[in-house]
C-alpha atoms as a PDB file:
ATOM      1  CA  UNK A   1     -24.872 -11.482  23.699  1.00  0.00           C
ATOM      2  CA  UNK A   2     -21.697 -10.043  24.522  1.00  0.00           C
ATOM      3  CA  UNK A   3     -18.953  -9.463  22.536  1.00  0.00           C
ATOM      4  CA  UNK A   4     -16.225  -9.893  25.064  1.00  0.00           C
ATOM      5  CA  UNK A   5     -15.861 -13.189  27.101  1.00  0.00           C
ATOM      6  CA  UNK A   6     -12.820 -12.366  29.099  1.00  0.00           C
ATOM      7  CA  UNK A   7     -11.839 -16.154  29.256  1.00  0.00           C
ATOM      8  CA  UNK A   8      -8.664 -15.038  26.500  1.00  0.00           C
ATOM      9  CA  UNK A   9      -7.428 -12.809  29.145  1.00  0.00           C
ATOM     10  CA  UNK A  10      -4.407 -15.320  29.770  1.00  0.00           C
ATOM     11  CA  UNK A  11      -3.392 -15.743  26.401  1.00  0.00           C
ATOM     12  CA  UNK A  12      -5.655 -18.616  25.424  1.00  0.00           C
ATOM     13  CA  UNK A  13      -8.590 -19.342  23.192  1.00  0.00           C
ATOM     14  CA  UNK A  14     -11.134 -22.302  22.522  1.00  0.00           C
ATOM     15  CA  UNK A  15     -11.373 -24.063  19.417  1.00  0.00           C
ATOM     16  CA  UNK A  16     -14.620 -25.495  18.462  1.00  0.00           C
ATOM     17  CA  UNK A  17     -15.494 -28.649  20.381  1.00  0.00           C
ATOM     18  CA  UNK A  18     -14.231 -26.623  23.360  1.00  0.00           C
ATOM     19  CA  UNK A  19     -10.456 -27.366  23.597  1.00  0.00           C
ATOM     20  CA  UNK A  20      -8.286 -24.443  24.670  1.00  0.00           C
ATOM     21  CA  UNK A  21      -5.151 -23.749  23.121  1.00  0.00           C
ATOM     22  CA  UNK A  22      -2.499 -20.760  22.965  1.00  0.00           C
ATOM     23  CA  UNK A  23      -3.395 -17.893  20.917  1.00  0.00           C
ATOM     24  CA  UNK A  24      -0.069 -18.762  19.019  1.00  0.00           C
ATOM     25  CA  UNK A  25      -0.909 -21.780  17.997  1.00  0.00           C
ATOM     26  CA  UNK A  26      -0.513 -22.685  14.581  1.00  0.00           C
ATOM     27  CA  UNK A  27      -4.199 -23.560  14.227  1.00  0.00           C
ATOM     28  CA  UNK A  28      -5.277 -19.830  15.454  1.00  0.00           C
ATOM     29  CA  UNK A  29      -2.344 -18.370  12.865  1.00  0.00           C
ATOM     30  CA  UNK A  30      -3.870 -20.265  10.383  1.00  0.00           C
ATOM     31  CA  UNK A  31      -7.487 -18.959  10.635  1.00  0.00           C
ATOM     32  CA  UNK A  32      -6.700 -15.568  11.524  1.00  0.00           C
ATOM     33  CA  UNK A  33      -4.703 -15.290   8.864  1.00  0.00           C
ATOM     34  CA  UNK A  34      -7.770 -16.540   6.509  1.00  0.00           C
ATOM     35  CA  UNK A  35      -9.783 -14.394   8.416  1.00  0.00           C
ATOM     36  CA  UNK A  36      -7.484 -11.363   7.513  1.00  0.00           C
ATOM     37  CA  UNK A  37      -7.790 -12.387   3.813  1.00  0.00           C
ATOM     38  CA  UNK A  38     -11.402 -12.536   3.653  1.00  0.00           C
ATOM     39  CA  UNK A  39     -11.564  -8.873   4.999  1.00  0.00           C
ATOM     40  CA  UNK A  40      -8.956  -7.897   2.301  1.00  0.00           C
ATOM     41  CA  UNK A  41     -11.353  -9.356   0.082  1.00  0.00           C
ATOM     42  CA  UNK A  42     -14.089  -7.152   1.145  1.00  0.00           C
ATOM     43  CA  UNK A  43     -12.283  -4.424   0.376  1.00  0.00           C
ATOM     44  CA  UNK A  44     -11.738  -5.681  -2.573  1.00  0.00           C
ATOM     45  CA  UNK A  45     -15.629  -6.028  -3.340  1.00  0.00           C
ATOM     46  CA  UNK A  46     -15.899  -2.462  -2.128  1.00  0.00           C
ATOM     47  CA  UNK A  47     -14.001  -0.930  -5.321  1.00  0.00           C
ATOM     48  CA  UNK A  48     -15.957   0.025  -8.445  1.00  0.00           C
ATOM     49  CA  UNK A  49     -15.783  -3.743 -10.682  1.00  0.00           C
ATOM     50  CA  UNK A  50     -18.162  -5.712 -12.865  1.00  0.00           C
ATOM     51  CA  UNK A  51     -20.614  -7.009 -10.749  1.00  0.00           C
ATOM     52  CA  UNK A  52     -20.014 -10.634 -11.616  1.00  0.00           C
ATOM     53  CA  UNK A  53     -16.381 -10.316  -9.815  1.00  0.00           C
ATOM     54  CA  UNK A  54     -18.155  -8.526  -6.670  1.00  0.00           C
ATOM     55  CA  UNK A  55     -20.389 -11.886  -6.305  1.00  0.00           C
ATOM     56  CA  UNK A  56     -17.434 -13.974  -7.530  1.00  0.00           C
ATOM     57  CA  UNK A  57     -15.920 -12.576  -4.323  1.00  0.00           C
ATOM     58  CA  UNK A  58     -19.213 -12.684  -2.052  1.00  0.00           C
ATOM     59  CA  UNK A  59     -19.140 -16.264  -2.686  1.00  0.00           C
ATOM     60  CA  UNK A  60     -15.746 -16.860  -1.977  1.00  0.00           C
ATOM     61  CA  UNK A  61     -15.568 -14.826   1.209  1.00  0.00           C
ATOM     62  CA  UNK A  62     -18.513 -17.378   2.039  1.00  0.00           C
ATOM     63  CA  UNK A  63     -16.204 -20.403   1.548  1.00  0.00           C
ATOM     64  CA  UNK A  64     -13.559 -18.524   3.654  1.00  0.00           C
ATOM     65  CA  UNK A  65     -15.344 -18.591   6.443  1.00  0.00           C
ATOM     66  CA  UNK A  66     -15.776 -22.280   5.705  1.00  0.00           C
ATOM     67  CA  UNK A  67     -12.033 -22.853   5.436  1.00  0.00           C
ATOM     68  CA  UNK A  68     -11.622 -20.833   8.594  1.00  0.00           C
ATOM     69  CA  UNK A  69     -14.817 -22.713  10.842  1.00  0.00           C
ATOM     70  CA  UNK A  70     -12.512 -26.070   9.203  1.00  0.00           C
ATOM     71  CA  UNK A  71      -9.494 -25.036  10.432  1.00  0.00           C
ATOM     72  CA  UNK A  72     -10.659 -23.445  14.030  1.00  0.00           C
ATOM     73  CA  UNK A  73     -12.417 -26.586  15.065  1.00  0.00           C
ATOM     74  CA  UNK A  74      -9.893 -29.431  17.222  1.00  0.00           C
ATOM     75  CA  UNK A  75      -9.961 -32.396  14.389  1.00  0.00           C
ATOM     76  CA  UNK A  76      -9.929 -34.721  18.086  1.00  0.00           C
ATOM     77  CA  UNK A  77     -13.459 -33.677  18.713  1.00  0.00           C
ATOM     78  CA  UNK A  78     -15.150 -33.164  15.293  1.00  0.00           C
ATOM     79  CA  UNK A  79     -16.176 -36.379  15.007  1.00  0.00           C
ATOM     80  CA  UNK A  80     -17.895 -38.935  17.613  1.00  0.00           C
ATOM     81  CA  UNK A  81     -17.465 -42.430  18.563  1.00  0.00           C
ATOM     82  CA  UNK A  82     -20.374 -43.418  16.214  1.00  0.00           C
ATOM     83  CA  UNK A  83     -18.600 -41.626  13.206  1.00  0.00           C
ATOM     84  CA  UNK A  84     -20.999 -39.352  12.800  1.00  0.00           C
ATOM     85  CA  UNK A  85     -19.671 -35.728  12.682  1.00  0.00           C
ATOM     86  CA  UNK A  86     -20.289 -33.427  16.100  1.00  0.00           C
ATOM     87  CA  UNK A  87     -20.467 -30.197  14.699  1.00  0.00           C
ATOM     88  CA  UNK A  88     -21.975 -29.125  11.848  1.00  0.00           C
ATOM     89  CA  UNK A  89     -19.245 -27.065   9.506  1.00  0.00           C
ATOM     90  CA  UNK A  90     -19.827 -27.161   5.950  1.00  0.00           C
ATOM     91  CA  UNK A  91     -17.127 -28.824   3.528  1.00  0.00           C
ATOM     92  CA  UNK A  92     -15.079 -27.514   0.989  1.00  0.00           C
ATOM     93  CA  UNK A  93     -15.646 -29.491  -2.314  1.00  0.00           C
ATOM     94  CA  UNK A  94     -14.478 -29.980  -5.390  1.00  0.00           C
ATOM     95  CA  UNK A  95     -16.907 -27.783  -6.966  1.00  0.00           C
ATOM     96  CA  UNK A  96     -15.584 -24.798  -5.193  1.00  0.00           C
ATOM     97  CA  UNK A  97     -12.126 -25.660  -6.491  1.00  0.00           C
ATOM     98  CA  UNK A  98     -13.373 -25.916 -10.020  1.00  0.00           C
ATOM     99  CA  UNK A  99     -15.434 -22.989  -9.833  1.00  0.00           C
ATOM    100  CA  UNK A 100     -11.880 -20.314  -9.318  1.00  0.00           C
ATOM    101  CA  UNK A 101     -10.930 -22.795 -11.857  1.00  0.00           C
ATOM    102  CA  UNK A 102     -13.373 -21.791 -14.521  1.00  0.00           C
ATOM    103  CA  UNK A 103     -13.307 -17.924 -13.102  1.00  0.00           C
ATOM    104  CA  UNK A 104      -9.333 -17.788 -14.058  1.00  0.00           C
ATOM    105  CA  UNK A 105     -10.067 -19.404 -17.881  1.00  0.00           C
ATOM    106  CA  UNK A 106     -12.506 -16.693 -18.471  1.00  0.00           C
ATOM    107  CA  UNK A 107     -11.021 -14.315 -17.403  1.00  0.00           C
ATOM    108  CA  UNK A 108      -7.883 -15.374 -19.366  1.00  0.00           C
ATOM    109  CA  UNK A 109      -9.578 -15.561 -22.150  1.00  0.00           C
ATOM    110  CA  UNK A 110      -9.779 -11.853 -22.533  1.00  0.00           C
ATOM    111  CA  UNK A 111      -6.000 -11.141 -21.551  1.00  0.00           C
ATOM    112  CA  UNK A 112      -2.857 -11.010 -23.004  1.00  0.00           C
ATOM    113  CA  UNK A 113      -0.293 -13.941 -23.046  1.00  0.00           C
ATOM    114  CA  UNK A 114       1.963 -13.165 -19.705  1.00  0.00           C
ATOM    115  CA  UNK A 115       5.666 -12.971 -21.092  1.00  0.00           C
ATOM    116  CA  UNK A 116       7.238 -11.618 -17.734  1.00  0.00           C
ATOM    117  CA  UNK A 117       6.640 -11.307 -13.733  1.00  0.00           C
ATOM    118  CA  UNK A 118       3.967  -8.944 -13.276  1.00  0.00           C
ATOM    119  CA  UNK A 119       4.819  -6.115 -10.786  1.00  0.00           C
ATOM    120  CA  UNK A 120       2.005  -5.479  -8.049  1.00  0.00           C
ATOM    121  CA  UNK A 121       0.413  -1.949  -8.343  1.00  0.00           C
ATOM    122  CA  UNK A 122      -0.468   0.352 -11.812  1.00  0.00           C
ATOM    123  CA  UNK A 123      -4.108   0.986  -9.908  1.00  0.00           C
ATOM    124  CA  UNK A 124      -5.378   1.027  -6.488  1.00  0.00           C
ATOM    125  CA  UNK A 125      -8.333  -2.097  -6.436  1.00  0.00           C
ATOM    126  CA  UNK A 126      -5.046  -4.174  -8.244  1.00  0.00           C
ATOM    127  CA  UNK A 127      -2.546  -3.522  -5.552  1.00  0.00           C
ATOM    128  CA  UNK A 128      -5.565  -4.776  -3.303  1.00  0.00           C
ATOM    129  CA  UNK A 129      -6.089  -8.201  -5.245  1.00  0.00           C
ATOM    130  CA  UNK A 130      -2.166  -8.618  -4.949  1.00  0.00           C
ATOM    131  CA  UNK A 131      -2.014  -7.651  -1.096  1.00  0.00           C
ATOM    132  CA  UNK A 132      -4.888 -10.119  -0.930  1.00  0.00           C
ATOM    133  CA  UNK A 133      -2.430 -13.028  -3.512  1.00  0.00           C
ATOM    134  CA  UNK A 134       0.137 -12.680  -0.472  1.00  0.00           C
ATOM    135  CA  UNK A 135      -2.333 -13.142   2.703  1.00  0.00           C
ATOM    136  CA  UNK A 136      -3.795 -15.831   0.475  1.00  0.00           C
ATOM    137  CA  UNK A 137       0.171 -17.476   0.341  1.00  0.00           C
ATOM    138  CA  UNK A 138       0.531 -17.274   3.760  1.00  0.00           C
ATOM    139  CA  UNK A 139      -2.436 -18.872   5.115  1.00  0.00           C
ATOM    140  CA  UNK A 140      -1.625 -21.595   2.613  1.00  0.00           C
ATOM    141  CA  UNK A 141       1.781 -21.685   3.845  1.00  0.00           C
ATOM    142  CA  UNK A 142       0.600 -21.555   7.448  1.00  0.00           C
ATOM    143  CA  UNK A 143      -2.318 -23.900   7.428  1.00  0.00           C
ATOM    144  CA  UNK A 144       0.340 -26.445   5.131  1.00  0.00           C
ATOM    145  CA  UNK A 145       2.424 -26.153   8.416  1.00  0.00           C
ATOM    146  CA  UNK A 146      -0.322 -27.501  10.719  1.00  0.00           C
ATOM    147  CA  UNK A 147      -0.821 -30.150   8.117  1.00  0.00           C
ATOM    148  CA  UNK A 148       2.569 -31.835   8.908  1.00  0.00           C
ATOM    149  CA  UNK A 149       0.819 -31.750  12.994  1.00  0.00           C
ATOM    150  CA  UNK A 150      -2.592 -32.376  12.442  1.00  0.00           C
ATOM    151  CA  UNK A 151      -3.908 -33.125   9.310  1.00  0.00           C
ATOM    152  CA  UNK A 152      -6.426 -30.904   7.392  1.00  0.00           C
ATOM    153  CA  UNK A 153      -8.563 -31.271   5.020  1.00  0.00           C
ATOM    154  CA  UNK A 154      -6.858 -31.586   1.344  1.00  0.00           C
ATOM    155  CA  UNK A 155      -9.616 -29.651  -0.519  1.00  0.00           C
ATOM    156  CA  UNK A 156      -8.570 -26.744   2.289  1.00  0.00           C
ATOM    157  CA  UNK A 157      -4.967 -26.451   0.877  1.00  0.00           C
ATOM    158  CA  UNK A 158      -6.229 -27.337  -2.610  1.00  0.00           C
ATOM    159  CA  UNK A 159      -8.649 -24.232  -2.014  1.00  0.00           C
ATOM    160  CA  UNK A 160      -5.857 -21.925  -0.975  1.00  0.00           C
ATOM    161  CA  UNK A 161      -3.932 -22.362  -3.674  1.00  0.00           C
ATOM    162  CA  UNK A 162      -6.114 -22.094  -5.880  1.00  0.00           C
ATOM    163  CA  UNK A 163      -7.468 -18.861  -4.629  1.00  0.00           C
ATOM    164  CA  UNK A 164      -4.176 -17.066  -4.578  1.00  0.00           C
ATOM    165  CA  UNK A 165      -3.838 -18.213  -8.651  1.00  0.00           C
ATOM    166  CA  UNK A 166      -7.536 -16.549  -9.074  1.00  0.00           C
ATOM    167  CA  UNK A 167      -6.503 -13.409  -7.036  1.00  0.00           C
ATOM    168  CA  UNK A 168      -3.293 -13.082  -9.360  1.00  0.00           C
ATOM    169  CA  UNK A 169      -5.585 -13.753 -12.499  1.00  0.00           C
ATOM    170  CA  UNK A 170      -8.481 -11.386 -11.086  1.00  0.00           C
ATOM    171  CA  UNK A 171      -6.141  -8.750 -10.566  1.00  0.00           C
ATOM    172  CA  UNK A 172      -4.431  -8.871 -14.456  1.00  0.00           C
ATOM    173  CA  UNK A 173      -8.205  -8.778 -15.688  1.00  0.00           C
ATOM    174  CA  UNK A 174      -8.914  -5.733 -13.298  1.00  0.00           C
ATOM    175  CA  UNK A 175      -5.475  -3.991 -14.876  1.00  0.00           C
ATOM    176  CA  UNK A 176      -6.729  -5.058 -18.021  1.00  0.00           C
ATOM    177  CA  UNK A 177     -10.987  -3.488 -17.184  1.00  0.00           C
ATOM    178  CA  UNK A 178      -9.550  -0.334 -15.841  1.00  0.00           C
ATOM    179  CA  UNK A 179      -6.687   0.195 -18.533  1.00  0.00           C
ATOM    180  CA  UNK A 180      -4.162   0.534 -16.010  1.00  0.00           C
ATOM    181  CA  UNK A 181      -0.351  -0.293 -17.397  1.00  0.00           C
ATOM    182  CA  UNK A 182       0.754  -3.581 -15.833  1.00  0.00           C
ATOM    183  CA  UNK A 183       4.508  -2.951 -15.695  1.00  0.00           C
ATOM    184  CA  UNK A 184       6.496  -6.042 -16.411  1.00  0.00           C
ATOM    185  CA  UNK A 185       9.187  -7.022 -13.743  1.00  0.00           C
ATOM    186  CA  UNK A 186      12.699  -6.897 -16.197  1.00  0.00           C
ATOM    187  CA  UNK A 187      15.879  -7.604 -14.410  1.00  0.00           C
ATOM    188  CA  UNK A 188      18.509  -4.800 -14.836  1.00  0.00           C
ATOM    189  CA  UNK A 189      21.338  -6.227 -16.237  1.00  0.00           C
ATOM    190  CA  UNK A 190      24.391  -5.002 -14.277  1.00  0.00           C
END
């Protein structure tokens, strides 16, 4: 199989169930940009961690490709006449949503009370889990904007959210692992 198709030569590209649309469109922002976060996440993976947070994040780059096979197929055509779905894309479920749930309280457990903004940085594999928070925003943000067009899914955007909260929590926990200072955002007074 090749890679290259040459039928997005003009600027346009096929969702699943076959209908073209502009490489712009809000659809294709929405699950490149989830695309770009999972690949953030791999880095992520890649740094030297516990492994319970490297298959933590194996599993959720797994449900990000979910969320992005969701959001890259035309809602018009994922579902016949009958009722009966066309294609066969895995859901995103509750479950999934309680599972960064229960990853955050644990790792909270072991962390101290937050009193102020937390700048991003103090180690490398933290400024990674916050570059990752901010993809994570935007997708929400983007994919929340092709909700008011064409509706998605609500455990999607309930996913995204959540995710970005885990990333923030994840990357406190790896300040915490690695003893790196977590500087405290203070507003100069003037």
């Amino acid at each position: 199989m090749k890679i290259y198709t040459k039928t997005g030569d003009k600027g346009t590209t096929a969702l699943f169930g076959g209908t073209r649309v502009p490489k712009h469109h809000i659809r294709i922002e929405s699950y490149g940009t989830v695309d770009e976060l999972n690949s953030y996440l791999g880095l992520i993976r890649d740094q030297e961690m516990d492994t319970h947070y490297k298959n933590t994040l194996m599993d959720i780059q797994d449900k990000l490709f979910t969320v992005g096979a969701i959001l890259a197929t035309d809602p018009q055509k994922a579902v016949l006449k009958s009722g009966k779905e066309r294609l066969n894309i895995p859901k995103i479920e509750e479950n999934d949503i309680l599972l960064l749930e229960q990853e955050m309280d644990s790792m909270n457990e072991a962390l101290p009370p937050m009193t102020h903004f937390v700048l991003p940085g103090g180690h490398t594999t933290v400024s990674y889990c916050h570059i990752a928070r901010t993809v994570c925003r935007r997708a929400e943000r983007l994919t929340s904007f092709l909700h008011e067009n064409e509706p998605v899914d609500a455990h999607v955007l309930k996913y995204l959210n959540r995710l970005s909260d885990y990333l923030f929590v994840l990357a406190r926990k790896l300040s915490f692992d690695l003893k790196a200072e977590e500087n405290k955002w203070i507003p100069k007074k003037q």
